[in-house]
Protein backbone atom coordinates (compact mmCIF):
# COMPACT_ATOMS: atom_id res chain seq x y z
CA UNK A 1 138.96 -177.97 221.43
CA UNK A 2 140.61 -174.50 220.64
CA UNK A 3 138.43 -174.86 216.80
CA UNK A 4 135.34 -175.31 218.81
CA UNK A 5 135.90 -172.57 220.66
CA UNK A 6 136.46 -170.25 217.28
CA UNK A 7 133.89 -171.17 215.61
CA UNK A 8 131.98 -170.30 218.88
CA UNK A 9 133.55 -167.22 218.66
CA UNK A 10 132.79 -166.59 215.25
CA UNK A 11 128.70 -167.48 215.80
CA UNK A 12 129.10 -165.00 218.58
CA UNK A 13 130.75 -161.97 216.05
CA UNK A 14 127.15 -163.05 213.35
CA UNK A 15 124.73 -162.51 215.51
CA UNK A 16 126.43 -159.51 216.84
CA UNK A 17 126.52 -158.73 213.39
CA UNK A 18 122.77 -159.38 212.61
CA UNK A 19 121.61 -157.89 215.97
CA UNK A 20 123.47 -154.30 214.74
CA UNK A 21 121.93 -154.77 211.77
CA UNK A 22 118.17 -154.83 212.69
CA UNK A 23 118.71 -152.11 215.18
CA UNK A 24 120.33 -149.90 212.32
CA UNK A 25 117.01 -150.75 209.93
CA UNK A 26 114.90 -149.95 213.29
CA UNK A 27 113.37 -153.39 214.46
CA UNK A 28 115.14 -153.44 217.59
CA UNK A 29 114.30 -150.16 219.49
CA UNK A 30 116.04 -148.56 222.41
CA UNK A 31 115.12 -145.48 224.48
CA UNK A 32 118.63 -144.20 224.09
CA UNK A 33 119.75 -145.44 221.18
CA UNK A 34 117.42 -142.87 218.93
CA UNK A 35 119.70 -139.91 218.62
CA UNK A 36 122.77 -142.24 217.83
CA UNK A 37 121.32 -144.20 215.08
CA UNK A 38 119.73 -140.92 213.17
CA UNK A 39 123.49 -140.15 213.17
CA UNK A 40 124.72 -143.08 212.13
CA UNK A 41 122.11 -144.90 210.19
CA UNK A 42 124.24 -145.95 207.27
CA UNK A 43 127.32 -146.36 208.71
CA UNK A 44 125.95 -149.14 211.33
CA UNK A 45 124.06 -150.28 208.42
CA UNK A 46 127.37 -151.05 206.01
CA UNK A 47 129.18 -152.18 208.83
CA UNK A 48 126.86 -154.95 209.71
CA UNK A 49 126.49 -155.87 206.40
CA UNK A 50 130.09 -156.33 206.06
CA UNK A 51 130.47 -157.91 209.85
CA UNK A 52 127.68 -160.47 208.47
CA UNK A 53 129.41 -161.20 204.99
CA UNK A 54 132.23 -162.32 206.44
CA UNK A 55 131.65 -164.27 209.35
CA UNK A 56 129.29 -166.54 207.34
CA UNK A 57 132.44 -166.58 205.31
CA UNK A 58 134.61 -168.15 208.22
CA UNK A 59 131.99 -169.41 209.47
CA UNK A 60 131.86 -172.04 206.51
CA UNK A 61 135.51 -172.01 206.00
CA UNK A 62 135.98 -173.08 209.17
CA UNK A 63 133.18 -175.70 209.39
CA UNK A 64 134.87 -177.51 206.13
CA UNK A 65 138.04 -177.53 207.85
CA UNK A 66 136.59 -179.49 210.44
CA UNK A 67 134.98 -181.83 208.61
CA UNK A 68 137.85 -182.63 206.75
């Protein structure tokens, strides 16, 4: 039950991950968010890049350790 509720947790963390990401490239738009992200364009950017990269990496670690 607990590895259910990891890789739950790790879905969670990759679209988390994806939803940072298309606010940093500007698809997502928020009233307040507009002075922040000029700021910290690149920085959000990398981040969610990296956040991404590796929860698809545990992501499928932890689905093969599942199956077997």
């Amino acid at each position: 039950m607990t590895t259910y509720l990891g890789l739950l947790f790790e879905i969670l963390f990759l679209l988390a991950g994806i939803y940072l990401y298309l606010f940093s490239r500007g698809i997502i738009k928020t009233k307040q968010g507009a002075s922040f992200l000029k700021e910290n364009k690149n920085l959000i950017r990398y981040g969610s890049l990296a956040l991404i990269a590796v929860m698809l990496i545990n992501i499928s670690l932890h689905i093969r350790d599942i199956l077997g």
